[in-house]
N, C-alpha and C. Protein backbone atom coordinates (compact mmCIF):
# COMPACT_ATOMS: atom_id res chain seq x y z
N UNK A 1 93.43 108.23 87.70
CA UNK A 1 94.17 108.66 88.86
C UNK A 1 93.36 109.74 89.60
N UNK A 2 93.24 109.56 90.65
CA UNK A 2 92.92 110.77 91.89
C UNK A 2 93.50 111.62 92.63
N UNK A 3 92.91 113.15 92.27
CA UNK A 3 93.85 113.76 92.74
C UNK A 3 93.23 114.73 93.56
N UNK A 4 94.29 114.46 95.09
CA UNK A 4 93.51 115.12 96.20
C UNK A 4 94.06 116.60 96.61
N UNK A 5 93.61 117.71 97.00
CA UNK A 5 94.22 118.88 97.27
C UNK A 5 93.75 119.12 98.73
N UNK A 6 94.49 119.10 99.34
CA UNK A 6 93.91 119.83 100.90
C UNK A 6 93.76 121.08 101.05
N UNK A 7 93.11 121.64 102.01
CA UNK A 7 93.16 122.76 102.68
C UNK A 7 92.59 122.83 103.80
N UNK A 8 92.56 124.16 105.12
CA UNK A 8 91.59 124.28 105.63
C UNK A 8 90.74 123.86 106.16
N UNK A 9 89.85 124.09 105.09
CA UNK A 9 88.35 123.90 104.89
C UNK A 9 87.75 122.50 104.11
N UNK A 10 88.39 122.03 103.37
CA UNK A 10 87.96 120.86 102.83
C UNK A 10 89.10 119.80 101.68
N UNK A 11 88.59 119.50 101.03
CA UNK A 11 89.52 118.65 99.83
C UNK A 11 89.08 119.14 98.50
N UNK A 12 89.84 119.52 98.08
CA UNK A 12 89.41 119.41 96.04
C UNK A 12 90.14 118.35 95.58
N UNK A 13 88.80 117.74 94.92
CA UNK A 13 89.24 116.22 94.34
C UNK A 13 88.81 116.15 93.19
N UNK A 14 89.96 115.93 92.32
CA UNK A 14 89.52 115.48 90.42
C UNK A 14 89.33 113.53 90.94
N UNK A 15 88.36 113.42 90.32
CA UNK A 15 88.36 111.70 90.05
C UNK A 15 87.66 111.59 88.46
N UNK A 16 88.51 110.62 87.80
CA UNK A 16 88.02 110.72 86.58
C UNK A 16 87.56 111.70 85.66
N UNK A 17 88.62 112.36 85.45
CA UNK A 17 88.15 113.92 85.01
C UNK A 17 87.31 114.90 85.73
N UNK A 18 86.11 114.72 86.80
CA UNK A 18 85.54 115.39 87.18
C UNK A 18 85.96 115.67 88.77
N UNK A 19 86.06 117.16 88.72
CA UNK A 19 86.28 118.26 89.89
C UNK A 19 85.45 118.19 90.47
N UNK A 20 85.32 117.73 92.32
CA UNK A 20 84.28 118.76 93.03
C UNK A 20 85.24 118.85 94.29
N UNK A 21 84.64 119.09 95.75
CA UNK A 21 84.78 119.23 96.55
C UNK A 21 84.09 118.58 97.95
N UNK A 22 85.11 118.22 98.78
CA UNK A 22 84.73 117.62 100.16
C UNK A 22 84.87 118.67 101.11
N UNK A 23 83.60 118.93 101.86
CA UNK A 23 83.69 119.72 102.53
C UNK A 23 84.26 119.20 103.65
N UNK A 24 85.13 120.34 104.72
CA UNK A 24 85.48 119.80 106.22
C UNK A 24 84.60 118.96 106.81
N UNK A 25 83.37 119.72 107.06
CA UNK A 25 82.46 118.87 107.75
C UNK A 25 81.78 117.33 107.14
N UNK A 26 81.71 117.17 105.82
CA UNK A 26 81.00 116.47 105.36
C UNK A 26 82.23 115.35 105.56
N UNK A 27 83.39 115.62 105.70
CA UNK A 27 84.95 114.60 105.43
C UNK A 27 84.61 114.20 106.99
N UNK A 28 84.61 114.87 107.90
CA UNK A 28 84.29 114.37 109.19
C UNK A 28 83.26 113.64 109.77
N UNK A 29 81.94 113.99 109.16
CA UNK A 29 81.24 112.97 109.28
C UNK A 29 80.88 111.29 108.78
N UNK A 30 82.01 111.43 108.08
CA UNK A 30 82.09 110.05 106.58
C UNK A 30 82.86 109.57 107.69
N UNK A 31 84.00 110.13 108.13
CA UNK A 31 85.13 109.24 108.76
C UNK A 31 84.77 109.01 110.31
N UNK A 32 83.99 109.54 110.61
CA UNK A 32 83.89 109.99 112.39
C UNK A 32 84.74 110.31 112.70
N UNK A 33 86.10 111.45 112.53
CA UNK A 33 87.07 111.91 113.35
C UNK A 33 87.06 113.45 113.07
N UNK A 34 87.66 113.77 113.77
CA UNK A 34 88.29 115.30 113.38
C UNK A 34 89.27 115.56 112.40
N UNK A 35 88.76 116.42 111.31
CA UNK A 35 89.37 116.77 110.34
C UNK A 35 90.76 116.74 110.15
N UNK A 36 91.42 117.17 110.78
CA UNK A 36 93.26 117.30 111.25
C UNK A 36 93.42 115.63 111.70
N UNK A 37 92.84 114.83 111.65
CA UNK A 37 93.16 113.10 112.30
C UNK A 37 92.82 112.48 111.40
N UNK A 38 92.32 112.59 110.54
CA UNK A 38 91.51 111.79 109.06
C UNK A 38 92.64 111.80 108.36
N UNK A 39 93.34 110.70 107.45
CA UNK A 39 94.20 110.45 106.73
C UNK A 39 94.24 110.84 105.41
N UNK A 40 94.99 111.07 104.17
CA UNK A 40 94.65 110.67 103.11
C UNK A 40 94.28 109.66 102.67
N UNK A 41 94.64 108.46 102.67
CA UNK A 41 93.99 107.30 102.94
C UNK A 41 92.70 107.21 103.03
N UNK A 42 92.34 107.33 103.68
CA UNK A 42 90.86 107.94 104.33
C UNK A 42 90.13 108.58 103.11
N UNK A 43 90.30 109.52 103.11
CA UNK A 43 89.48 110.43 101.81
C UNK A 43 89.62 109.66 100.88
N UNK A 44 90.84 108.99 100.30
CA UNK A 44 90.71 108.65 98.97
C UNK A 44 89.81 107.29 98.96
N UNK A 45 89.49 106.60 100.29
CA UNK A 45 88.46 105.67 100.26
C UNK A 45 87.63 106.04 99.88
N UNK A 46 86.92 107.27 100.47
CA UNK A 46 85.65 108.02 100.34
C UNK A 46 85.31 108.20 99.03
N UNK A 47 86.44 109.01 97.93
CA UNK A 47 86.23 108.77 96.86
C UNK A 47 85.93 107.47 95.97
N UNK A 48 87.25 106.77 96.10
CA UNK A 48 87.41 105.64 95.47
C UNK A 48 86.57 104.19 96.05
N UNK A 49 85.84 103.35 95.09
CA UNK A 49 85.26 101.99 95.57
C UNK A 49 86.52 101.24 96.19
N UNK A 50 87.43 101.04 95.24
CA UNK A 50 89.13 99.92 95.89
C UNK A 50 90.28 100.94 95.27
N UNK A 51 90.12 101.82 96.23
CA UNK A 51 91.91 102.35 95.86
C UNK A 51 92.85 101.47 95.82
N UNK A 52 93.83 102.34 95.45
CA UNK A 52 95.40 101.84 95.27
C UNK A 52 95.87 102.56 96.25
N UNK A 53 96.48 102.07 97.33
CA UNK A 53 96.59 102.90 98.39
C UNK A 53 98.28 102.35 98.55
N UNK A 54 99.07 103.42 98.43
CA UNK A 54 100.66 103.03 98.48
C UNK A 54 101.21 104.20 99.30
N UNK A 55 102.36 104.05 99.87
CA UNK A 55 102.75 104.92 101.15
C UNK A 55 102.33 104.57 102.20
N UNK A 56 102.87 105.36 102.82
CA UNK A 56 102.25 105.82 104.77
C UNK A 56 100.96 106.38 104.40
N UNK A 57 100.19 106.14 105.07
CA UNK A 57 99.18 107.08 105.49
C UNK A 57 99.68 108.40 106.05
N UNK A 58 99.20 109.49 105.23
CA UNK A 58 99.69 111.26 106.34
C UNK A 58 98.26 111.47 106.72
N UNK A 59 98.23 112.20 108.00
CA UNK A 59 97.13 112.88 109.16
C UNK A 59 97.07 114.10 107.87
N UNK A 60 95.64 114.77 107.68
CA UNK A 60 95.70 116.39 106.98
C UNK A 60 96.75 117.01 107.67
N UNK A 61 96.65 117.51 109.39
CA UNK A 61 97.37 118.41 110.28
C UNK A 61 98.96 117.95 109.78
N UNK A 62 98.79 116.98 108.92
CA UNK A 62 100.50 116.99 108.85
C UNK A 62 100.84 117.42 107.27
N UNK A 63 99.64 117.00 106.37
CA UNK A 63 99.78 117.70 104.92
C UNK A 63 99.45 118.98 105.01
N UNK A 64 99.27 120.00 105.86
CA UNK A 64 98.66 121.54 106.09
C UNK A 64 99.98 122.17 106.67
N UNK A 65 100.69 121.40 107.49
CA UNK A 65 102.13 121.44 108.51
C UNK A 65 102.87 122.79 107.64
């Protein structure tokens, strides 16, 4: 399981036991959008080869809200 933390400035993401971090900028250039418009969805692609992607998609600006 993957687990995403927002903030700010970037994402802290455990995948498979291991912790790192997505920076703002580096999340924006993966997706081509602006940080606050990039989905979770989104990131967890970035991480993941074939997520499991269930729910709505949320905007960050609305998980930061």
């Amino acid at each position: 399981m993957t687990v995403l933390s927002f903030d700010e400035q970037g994402v802290d993401v455990v995948y498979q036991g291991t912790d790192f971090r997505l920076e703002k900028e580096l999340v924006e250039e993966a997706i081509g959008k602006s940080y606050p418009d990039v989905t979770d969805h989104e990131v967890l692609q970035i991480v993941e080869e074939e997520p499991t992607l269930s729910g709505e998609p949320r905007r960050i600006a609305e998980i930061l809200a």
